[in-house]
Each structure stands twice: as C-alpha cells, then as structure tokens.
C-alpha atoms as a PDB file:
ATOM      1  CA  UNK A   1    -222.953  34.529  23.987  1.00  0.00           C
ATOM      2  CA  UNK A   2    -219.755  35.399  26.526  1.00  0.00           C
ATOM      3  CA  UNK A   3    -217.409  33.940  23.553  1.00  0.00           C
ATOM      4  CA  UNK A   4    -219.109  37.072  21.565  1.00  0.00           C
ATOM      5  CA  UNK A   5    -218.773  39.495  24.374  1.00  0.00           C
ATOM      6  CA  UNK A   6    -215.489  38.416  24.569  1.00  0.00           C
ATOM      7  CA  UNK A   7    -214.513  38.655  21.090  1.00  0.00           C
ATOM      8  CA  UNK A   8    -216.206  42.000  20.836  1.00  0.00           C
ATOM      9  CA  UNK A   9    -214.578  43.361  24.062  1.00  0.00           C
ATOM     10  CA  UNK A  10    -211.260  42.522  22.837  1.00  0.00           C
ATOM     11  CA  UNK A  11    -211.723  44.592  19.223  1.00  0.00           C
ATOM     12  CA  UNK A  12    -212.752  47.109  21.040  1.00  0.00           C
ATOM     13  CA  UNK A  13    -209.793  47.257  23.087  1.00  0.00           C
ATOM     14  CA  UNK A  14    -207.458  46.948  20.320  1.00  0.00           C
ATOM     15  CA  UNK A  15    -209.426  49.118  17.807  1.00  0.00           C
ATOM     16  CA  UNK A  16    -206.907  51.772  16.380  1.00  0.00           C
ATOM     17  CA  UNK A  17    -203.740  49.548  17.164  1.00  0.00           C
ATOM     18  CA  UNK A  18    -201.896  47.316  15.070  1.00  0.00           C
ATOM     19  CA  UNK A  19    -201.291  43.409  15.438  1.00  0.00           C
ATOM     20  CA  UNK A  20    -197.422  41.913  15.320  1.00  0.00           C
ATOM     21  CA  UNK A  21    -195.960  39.161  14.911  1.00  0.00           C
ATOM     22  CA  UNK A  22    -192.438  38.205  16.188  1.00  0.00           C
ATOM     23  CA  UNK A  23    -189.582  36.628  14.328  1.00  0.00           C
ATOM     24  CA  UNK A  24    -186.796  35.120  16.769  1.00  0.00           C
ATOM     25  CA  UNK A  25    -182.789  35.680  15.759  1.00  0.00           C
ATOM     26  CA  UNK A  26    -180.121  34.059  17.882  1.00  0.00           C
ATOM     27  CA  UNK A  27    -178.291  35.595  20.446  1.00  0.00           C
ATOM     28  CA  UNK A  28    -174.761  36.598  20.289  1.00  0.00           C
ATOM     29  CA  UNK A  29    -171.660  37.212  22.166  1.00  0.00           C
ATOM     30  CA  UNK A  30    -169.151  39.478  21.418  1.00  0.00           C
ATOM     31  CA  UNK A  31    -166.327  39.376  24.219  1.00  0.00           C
ATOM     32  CA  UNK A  32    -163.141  40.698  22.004  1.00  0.00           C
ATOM     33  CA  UNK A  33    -165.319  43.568  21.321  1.00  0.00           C
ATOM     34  CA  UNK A  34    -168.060  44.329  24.462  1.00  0.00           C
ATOM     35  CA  UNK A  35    -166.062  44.107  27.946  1.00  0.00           C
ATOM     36  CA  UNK A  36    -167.640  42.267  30.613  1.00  0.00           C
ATOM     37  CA  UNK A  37    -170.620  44.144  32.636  1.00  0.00           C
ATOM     38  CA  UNK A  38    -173.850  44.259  33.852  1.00  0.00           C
ATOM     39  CA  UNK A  39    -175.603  45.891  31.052  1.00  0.00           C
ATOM     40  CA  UNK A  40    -179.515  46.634  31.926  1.00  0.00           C
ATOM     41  CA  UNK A  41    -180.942  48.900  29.318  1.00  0.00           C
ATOM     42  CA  UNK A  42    -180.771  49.958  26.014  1.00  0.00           C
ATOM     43  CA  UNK A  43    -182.044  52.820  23.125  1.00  0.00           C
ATOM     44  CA  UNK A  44    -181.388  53.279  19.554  1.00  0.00           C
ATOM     45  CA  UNK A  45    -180.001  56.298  18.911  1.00  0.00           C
ATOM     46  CA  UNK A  46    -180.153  56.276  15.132  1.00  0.00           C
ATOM     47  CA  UNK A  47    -177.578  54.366  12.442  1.00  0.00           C
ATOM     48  CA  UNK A  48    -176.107  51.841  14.321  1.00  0.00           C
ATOM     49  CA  UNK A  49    -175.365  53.418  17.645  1.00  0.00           C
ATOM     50  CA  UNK A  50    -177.221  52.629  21.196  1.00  0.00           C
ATOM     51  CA  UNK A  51    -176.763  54.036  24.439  1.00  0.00           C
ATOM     52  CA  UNK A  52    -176.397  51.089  27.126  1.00  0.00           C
ATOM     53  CA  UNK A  53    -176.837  51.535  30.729  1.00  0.00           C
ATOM     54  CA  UNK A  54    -174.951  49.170  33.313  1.00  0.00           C
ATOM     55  CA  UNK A  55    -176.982  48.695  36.584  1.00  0.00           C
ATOM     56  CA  UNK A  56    -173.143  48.135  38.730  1.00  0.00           C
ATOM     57  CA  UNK A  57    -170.762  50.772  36.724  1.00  0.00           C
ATOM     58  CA  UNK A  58    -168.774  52.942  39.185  1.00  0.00           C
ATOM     59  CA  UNK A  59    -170.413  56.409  37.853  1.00  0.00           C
ATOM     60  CA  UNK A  60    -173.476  57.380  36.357  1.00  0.00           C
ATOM     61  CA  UNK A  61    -173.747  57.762  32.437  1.00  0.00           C
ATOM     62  CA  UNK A  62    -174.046  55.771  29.348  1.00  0.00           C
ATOM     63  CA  UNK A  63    -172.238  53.869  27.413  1.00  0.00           C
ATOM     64  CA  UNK A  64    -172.208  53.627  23.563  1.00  0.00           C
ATOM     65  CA  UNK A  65    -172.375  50.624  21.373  1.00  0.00           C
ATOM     66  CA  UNK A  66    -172.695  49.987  18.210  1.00  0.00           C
ATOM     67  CA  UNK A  67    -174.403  47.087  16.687  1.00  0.00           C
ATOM     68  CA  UNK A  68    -174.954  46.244  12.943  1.00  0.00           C
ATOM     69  CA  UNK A  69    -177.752  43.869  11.732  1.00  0.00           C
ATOM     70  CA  UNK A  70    -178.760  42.184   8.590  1.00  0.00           C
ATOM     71  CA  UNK A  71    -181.126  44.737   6.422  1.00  0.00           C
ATOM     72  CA  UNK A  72    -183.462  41.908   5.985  1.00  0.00           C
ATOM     73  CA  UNK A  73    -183.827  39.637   8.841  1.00  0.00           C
ATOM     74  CA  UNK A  74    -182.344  41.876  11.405  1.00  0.00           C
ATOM     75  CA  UNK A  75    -179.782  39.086  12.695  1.00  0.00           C
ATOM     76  CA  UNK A  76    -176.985  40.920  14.796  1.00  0.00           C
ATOM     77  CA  UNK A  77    -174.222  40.802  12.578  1.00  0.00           C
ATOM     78  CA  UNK A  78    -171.200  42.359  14.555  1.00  0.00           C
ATOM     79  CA  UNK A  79    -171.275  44.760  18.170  1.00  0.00           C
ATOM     80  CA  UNK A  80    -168.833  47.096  19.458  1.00  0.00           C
ATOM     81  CA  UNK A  81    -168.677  49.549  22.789  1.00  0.00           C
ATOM     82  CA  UNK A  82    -167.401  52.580  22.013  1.00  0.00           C
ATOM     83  CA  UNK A  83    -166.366  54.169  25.483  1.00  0.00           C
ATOM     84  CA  UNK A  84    -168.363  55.298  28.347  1.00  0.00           C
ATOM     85  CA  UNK A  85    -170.465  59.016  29.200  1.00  0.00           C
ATOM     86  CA  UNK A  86    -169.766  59.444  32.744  1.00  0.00           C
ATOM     87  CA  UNK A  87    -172.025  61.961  34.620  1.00  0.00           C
ATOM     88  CA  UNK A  88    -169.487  62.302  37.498  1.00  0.00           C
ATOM     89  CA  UNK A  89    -171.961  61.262  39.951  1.00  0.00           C
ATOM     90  CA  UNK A  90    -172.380  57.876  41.803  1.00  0.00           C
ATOM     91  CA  UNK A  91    -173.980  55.097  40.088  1.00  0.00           C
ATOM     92  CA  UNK A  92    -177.788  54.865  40.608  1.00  0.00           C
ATOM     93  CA  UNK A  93    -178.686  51.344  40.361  1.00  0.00           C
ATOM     94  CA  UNK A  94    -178.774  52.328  36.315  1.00  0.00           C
ATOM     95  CA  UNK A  95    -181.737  50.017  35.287  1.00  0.00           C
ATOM     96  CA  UNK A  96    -183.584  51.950  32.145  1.00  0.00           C
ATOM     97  CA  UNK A  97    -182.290  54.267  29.223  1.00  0.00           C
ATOM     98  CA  UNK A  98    -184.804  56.110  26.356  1.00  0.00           C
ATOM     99  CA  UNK A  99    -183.927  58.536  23.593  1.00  0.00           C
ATOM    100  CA  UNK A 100    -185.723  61.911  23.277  1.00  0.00           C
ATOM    101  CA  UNK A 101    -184.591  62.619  19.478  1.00  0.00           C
ATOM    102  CA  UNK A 102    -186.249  65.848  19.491  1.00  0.00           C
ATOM    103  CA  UNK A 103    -184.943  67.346  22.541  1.00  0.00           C
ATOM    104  CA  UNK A 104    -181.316  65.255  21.720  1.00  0.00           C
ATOM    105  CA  UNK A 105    -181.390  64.318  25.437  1.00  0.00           C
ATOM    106  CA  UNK A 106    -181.000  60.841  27.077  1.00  0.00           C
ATOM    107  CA  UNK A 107    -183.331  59.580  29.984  1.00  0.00           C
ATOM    108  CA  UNK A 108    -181.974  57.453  32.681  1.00  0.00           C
ATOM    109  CA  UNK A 109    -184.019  55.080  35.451  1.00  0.00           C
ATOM    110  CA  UNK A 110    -182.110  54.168  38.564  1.00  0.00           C
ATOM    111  CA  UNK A 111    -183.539  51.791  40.907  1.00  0.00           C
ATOM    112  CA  UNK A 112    -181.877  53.094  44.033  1.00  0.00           C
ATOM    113  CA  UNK A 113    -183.431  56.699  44.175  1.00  0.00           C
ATOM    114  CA  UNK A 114    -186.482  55.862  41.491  1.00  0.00           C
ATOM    115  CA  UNK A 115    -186.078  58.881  39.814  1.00  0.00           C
ATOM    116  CA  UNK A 116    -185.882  59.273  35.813  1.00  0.00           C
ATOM    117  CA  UNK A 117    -183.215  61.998  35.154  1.00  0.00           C
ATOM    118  CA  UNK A 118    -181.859  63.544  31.800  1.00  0.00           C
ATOM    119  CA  UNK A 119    -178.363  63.673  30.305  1.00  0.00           C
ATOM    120  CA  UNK A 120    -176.804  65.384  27.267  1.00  0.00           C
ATOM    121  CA  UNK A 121    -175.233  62.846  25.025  1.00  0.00           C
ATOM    122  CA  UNK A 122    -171.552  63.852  26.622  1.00  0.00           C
ATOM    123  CA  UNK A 123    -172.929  62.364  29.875  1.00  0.00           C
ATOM    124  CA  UNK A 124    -173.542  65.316  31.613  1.00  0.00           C
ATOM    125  CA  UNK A 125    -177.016  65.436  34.125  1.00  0.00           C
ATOM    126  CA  UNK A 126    -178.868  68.603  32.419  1.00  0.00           C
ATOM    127  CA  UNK A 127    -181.421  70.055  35.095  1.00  0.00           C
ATOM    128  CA  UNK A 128    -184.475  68.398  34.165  1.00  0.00           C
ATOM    129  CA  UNK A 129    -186.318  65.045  35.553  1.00  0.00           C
ATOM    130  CA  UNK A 130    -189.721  63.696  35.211  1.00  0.00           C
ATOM    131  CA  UNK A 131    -191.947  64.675  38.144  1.00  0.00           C
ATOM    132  CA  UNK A 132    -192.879  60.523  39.406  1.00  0.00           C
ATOM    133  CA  UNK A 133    -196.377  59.706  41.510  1.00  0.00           C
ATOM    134  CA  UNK A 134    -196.007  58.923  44.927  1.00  0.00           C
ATOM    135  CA  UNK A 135    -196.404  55.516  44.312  1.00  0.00           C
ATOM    136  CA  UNK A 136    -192.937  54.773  42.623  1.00  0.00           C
ATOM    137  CA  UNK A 137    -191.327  57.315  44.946  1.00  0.00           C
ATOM    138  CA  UNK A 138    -192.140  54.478  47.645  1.00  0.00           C
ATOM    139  CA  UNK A 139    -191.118  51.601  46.077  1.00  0.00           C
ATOM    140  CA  UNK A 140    -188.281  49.398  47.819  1.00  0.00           C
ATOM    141  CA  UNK A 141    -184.887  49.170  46.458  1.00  0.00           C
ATOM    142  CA  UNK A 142    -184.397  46.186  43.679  1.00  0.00           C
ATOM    143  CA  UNK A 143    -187.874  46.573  42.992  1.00  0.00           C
ATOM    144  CA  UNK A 144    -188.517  50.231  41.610  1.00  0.00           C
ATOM    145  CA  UNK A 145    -187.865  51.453  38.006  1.00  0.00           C
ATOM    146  CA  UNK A 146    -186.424  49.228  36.080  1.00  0.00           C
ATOM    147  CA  UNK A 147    -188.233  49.763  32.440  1.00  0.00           C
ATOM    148  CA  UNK A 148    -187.924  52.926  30.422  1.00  0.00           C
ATOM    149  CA  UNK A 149    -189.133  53.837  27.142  1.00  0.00           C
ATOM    150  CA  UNK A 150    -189.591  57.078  24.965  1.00  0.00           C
ATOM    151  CA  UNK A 151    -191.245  57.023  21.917  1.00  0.00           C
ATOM    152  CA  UNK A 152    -190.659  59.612  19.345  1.00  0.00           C
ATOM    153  CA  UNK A 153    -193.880  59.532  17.368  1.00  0.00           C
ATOM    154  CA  UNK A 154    -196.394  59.786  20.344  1.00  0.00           C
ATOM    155  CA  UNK A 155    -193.834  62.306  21.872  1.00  0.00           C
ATOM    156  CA  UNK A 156    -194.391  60.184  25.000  1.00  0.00           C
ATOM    157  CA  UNK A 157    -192.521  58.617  27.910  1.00  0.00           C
ATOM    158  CA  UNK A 158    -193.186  54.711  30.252  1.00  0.00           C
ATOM    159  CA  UNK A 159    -192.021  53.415  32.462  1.00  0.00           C
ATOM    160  CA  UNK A 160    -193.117  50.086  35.566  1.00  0.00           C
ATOM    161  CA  UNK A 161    -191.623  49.011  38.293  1.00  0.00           C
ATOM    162  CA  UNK A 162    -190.474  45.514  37.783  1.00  0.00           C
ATOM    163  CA  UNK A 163    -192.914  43.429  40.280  1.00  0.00           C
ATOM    164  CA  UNK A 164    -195.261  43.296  42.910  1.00  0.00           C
ATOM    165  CA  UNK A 165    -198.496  45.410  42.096  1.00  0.00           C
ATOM    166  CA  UNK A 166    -196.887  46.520  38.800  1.00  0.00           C
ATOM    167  CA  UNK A 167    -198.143  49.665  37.430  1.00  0.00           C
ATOM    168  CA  UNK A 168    -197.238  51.270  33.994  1.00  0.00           C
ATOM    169  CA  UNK A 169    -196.886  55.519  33.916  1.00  0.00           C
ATOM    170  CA  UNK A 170    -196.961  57.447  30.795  1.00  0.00           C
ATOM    171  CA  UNK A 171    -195.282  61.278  30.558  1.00  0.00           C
ATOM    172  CA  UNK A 172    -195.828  63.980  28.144  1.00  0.00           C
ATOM    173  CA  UNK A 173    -192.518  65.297  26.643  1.00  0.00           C
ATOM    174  CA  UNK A 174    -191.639  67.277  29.397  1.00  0.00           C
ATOM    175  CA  UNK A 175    -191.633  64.405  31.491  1.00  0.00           C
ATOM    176  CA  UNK A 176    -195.126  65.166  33.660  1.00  0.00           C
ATOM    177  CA  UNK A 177    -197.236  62.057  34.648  1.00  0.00           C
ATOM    178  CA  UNK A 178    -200.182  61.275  32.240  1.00  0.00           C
ATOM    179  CA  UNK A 179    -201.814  58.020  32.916  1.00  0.00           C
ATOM    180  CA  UNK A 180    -201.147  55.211  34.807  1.00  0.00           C
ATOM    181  CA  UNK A 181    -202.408  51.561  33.680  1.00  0.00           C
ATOM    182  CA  UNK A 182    -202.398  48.127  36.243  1.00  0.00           C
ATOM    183  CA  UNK A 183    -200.775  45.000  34.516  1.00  0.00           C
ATOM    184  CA  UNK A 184    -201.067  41.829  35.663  1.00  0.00           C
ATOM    185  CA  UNK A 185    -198.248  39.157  35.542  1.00  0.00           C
ATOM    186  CA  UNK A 186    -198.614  35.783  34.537  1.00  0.00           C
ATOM    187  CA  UNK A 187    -198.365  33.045  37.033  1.00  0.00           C
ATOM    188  CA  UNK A 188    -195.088  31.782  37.928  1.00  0.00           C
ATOM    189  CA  UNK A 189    -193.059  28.278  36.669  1.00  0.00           C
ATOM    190  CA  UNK A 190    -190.602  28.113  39.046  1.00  0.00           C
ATOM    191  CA  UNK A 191    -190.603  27.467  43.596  1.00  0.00           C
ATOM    192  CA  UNK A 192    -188.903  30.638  44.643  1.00  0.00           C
ATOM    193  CA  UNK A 193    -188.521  28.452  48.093  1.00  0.00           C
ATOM    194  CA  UNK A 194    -185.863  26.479  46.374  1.00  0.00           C
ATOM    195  CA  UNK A 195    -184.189  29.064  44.487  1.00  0.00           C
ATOM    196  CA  UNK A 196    -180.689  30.448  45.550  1.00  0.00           C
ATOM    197  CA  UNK A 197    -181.792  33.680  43.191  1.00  0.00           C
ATOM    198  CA  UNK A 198    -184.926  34.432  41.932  1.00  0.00           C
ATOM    199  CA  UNK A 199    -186.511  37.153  39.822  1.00  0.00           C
ATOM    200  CA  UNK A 200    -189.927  37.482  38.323  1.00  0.00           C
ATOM    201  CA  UNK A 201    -191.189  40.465  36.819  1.00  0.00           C
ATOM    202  CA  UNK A 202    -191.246  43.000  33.928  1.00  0.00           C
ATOM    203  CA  UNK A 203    -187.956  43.214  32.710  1.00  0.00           C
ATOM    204  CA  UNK A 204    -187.958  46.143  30.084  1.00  0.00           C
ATOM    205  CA  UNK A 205    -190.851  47.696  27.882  1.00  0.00           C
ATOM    206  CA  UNK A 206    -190.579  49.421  24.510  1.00  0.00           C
ATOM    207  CA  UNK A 207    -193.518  51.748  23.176  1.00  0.00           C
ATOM    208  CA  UNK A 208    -194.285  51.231  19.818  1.00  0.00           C
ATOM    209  CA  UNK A 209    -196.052  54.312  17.472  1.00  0.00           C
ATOM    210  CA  UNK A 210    -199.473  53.587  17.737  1.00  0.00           C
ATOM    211  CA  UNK A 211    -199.320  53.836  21.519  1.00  0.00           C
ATOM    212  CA  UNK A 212    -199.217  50.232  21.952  1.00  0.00           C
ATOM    213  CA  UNK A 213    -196.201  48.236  24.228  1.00  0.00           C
ATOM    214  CA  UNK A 214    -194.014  45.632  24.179  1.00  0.00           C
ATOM    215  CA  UNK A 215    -193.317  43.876  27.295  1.00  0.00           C
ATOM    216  CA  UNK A 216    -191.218  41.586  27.897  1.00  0.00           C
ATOM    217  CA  UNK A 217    -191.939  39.156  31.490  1.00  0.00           C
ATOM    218  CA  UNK A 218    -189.077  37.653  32.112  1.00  0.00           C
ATOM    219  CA  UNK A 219    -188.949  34.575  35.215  1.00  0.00           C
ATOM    220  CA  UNK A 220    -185.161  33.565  36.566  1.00  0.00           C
ATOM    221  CA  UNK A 221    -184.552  30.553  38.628  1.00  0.00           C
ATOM    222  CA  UNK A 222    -180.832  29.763  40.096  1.00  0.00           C
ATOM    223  CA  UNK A 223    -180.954  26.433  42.520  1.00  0.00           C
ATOM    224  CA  UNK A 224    -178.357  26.267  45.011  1.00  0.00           C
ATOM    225  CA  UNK A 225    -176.467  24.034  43.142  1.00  0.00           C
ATOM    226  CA  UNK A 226    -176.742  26.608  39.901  1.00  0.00           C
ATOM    227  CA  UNK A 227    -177.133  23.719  37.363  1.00  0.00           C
ATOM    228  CA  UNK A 228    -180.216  23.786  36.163  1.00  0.00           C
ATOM    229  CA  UNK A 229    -180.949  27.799  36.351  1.00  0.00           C
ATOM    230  CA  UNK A 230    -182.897  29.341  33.674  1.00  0.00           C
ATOM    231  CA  UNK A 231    -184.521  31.990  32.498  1.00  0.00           C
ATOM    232  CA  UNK A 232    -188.089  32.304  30.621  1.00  0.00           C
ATOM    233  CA  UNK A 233    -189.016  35.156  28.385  1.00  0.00           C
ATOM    234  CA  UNK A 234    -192.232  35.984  27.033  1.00  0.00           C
ATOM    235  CA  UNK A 235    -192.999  38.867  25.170  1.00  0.00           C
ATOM    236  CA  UNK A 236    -196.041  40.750  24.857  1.00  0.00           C
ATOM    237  CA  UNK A 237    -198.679  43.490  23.188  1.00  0.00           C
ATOM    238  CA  UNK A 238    -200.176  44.898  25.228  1.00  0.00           C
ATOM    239  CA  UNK A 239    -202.793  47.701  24.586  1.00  0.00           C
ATOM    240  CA  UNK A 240    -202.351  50.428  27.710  1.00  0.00           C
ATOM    241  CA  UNK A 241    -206.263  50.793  28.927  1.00  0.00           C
ATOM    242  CA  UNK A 242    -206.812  46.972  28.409  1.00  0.00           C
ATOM    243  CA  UNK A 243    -207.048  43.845  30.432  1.00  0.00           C
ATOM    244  CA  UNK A 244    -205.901  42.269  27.778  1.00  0.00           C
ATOM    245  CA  UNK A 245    -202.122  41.632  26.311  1.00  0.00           C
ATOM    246  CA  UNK A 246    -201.277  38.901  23.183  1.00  0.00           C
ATOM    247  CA  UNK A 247    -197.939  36.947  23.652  1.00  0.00           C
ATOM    248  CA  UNK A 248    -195.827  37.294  20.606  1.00  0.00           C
ATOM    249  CA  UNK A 249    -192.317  35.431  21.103  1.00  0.00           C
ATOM    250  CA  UNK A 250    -191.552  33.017  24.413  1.00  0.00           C
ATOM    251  CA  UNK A 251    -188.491  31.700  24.395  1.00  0.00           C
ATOM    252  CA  UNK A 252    -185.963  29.820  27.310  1.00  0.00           C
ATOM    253  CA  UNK A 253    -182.432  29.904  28.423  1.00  0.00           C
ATOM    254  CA  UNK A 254    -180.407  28.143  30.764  1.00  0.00           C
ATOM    255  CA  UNK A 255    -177.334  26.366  32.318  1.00  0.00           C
ATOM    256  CA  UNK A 256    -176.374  23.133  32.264  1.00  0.00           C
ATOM    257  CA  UNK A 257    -173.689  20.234  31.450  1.00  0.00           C
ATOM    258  CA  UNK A 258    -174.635  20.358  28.234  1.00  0.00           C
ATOM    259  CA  UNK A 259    -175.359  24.483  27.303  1.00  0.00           C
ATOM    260  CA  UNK A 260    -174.304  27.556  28.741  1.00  0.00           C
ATOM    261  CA  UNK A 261    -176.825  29.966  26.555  1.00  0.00           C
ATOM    262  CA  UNK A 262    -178.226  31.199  30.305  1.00  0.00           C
ATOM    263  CA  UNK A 263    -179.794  34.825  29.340  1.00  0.00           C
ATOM    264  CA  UNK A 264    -180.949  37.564  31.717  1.00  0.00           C
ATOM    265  CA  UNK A 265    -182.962  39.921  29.326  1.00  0.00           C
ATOM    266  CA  UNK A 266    -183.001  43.388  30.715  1.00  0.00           C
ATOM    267  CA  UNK A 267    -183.105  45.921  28.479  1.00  0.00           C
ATOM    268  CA  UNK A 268    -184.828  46.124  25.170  1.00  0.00           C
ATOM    269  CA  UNK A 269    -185.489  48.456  22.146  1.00  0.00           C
ATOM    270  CA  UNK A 270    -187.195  49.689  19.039  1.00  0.00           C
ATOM    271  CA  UNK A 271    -184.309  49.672  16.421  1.00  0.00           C
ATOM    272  CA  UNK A 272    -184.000  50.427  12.746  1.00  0.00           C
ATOM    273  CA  UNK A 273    -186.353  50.156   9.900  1.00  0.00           C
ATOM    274  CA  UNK A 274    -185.592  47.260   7.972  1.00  0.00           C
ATOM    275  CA  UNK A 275    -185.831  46.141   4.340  1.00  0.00           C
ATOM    276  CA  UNK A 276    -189.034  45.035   3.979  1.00  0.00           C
ATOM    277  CA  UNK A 277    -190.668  47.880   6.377  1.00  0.00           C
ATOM    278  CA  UNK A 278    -190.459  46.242   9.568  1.00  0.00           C
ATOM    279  CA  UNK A 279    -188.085  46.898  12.406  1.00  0.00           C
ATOM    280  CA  UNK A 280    -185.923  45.717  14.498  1.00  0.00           C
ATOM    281  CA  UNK A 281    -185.696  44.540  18.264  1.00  0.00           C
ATOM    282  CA  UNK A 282    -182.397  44.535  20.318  1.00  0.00           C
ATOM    283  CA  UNK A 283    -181.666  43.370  23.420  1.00  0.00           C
ATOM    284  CA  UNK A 284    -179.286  42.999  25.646  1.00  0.00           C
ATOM    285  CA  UNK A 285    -178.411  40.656  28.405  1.00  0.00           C
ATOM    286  CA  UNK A 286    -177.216  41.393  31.826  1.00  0.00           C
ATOM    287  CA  UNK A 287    -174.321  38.739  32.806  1.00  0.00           C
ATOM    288  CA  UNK A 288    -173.208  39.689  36.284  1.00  0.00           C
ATOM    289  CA  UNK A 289    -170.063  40.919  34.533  1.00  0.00           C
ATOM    290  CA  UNK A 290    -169.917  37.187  33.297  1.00  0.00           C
ATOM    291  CA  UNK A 291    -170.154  35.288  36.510  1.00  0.00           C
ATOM    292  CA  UNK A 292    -167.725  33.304  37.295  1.00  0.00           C
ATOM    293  CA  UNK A 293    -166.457  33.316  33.731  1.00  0.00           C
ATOM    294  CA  UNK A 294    -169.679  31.226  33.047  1.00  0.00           C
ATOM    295  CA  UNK A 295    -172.408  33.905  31.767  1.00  0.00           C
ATOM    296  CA  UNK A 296    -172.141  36.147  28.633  1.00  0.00           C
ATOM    297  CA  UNK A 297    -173.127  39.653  27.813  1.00  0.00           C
ATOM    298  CA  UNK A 298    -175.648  38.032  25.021  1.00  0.00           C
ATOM    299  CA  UNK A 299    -177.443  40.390  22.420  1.00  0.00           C
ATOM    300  CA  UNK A 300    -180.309  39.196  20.643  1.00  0.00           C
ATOM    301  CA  UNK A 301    -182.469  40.347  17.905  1.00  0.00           C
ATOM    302  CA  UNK A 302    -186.459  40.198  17.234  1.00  0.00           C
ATOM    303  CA  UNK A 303    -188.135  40.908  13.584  1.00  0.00           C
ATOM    304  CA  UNK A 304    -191.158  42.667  14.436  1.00  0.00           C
ATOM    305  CA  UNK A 305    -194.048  43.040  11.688  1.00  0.00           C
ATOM    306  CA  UNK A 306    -197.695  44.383  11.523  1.00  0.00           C
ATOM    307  CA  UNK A 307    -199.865  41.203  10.922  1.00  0.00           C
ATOM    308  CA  UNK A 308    -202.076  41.459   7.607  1.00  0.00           C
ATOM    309  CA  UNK A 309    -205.695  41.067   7.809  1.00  0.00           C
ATOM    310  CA  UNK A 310    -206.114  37.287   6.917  1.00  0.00           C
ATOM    311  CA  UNK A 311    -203.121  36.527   9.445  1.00  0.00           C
ATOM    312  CA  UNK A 312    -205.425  37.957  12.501  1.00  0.00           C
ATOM    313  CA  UNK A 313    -206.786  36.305  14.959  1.00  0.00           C
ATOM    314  CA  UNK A 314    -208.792  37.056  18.214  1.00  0.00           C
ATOM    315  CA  UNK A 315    -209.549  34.131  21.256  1.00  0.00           C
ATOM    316  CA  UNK A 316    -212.320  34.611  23.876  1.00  0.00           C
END
C-alpha cells in the first residue's frame, strides 16, 4: 500500500510536466579562442551567441561568446569570446546571467550585494531590479545568489542561493517575488575536514517551458596536496511544489597524475532547438583563470529530450 501512495503521490506531483532524459557530450577547451577567466554563468541569446558572466572580472557586465554545436547531437563544435559589456561599475561577485527576449534586457546575480539587476545588451545598468525577500537579502557573502534563470515561455524568473537552507524564488516579468519552494540537497561524498577547498551546493538552474527545472548539484573536493580533487555533478528535474526531483545525468571530474579534466560547473543554459526537436544544454566551467596553468575554462554540452510514454518510469 505506501509503494501505491507513493507512486500515486509522485504522478500527481509531476502531472502536467514532461519527463527528460539526458544525453552526455564531452567537454571542451578552447584556449586560442576563450582567454583565461573565471566564467560563472551563462544564457543563450539566440543563433549562436551567449552572454557569460565572470564572478572575478574588474567591472561589471557581460561578456559575449559564441559557441556552435552539431545540429544533431549538440556536441560543441568550435567557441569564441567576442569582447566584453562593461557596466562601468565594480564587479559584484558576478555569479548568474538570464535573457529576457521580450524586454531585450539581460539579468545579472552578484553574490556580494545579492541583488539581481538589469542591463541593456551594450552593458549599461538600466534602472530596474527584482524586488528580493528578506531572506536572500541576509544571506552571507560566497553563499547568496549564485543561480539565475529566465524563461521566455512562462515569462518567469529563479533564482537559489547556492547552500545551506537552499530556497528557490520565482518572479513575474517585472521581476516581483512569486513563490518560493525548499530543496533539499543530497548528502555529501566527500570530508570537508580534510579538504583545502570545498564547495557543495546548487551550482546553476535552468527553467525549462513547462515550469519545470534543471538543477544541477555540484560537490568539489581539493586535499591539501590538490591531487586527487574532484568534482561531482548531478543533474536534476525537479518539479517546483514537489518533494520530489529525478536525476538525469551524474557525471565526475578530477585531477590527477594521470588526467587533468578537473571541472567546476557553474553556469548552465537552455540553448538551441536541435534537429530532431530537442535542445541543447551548455555549460561552462569556472577555472580560477586556469590555476596555476593546470585548470581549463571547459564547455560542455547536454542533449536534452522529452521521454516517450513506454520510456517512463516512476520508483516509490
């Protein structure tokens, strides 16, 4: 009888959405063509062009890559930055970027002040900012906003502080608070007690059309010795008013004698529309403007699909 409950619980909390299912592409470098930073967020701003945030640039602003994939299994084929939007202000701890197509404005996240600001796509602040609940206006620095998402469809802007008692916000289009949803994060792997750094939270979120996320929990171990660091991704579904949230890619990077493919996930977006109907995940990787000549500003790809009926499948 619970197994039922269960089962019938969990249709009920995912009636109206749509089930995915994840296809991994590799992660590239490109260091001829992307200079080294500390890239944290991303957003598709149509064709092949994304705005990119970097959480340690000297001003505020954007800049502009663009990235070209394969039309059918969305593989990053080449990437390029194409300058930098400066603001003219100070830096805010960048950490999330979104797209508002209709309003052809650009929202930015900074950790230091926890405020979500707008830009015109020449850089430029414009006078508008979401109104954020007390709670996020509290948080500590390092730990505040570090996800941002605005989807076009649903007219609708998230955002979640990256650990602790995380909490996800929704905003209507002119940026005032809607709901706000608890989300639990899995256990840990790793002894933070040993670690020289450690990070374990939400790194980015994207918000998909039917009002659904994607999350992706990222977990980053360094030992003092830094052979051996790594960093484990695992991305969810997760269905905002539900408990519960279906894992749809995990995958692990790290250093050591042998590889150097060590990947700090921080920003990630819905991209184009590909071939076959499905679209496209990017993200990007935040290298410490490639420590120590070690770490790389990696991109990486994800094939995301709706699931057909016989290919669902729900566990008490």
């Amino acid at each position: 009888m619970r197994k039922i409950i269960s089962l019938l619980c969990i249709l009920a909390a995912t009636s109206g959405f749509a089930q995915y299912k994840i296809t991994e592409n590799k992660q590239h470098a490109f260091p001829k063509a992307i200079p080294a930073g500390n890239y944290s967020g991303i957003t598709w701003l149509g064709g092949n062009r994304y705005a990119v945030v970097n959480d340690k640039a000297k001003e505020d602003g954007f800049h502009i890559f663009e990235i070209d994939v394969d039309s059918v299994s969305g593989e990053i084929i080449s990437a390029q930055n194409k300058g930098f939007y400066s603001s003219g202000f100070p830096n805010r701890d960048n950490e999330g970027i979104a797209y508002n197509r209709a309003a052809n404005t650009i929202l930015i996240s900074g950790e230091t002040d926890n405020r979500i600001l707008e830009y015109s796509l020449n850089g430029m602040r414009t006078l508008r900012e979401a109104t954020m609940p007390d709670y996020y206006r509290q948080l500590p620095n390092n730990l505040g906003l570090e996800s941002l998402s605005f989807n076009n469809h649903t007219q609708t802007l998230w955002t979640c502080n990256e650990s602790d008692s995380i909490v996800i916000q929704s905003f209507d289009s002119l940026y005032r608070p809607l709901q706000a949803y608890d989300y639990r994060l899995d256990p840990s792997e790793a002894d933070k007690t040993k670690a020289l750094h450690y990070a374990h939270g939400v790194g980015t979120i994207c918000a998909l059309d039917d009002g659904s996320l994607l999350l992706l929990e990222r977990e980053l171990y360094t030992p003092k010795s830094k052979l051996g660091a790594f960093v484990k991704c695992k991305l969810y579904h997760f269905v905002p008013g539900s408990a519960s949230k279906q894992i749809l890619a995990e995958w692990r990077t790290s250093l050591s004698l042998f590889g150097r493919n060590f990947a700090n996930y921080e920003g990630m977006c819905v991209g184009p529309t590909l071939s076959d109907g499905s679209r496209v995940i990017i993200l990007v990787a935040d290298s410490q403007n490639q420590y120590a000549g070690i770490l790389k500003d990696w991109l990486k790809s994800l094939k995301l699909e709706r699931k057909q009926p016989a290919e669902l499948q729900y566990l008490p």
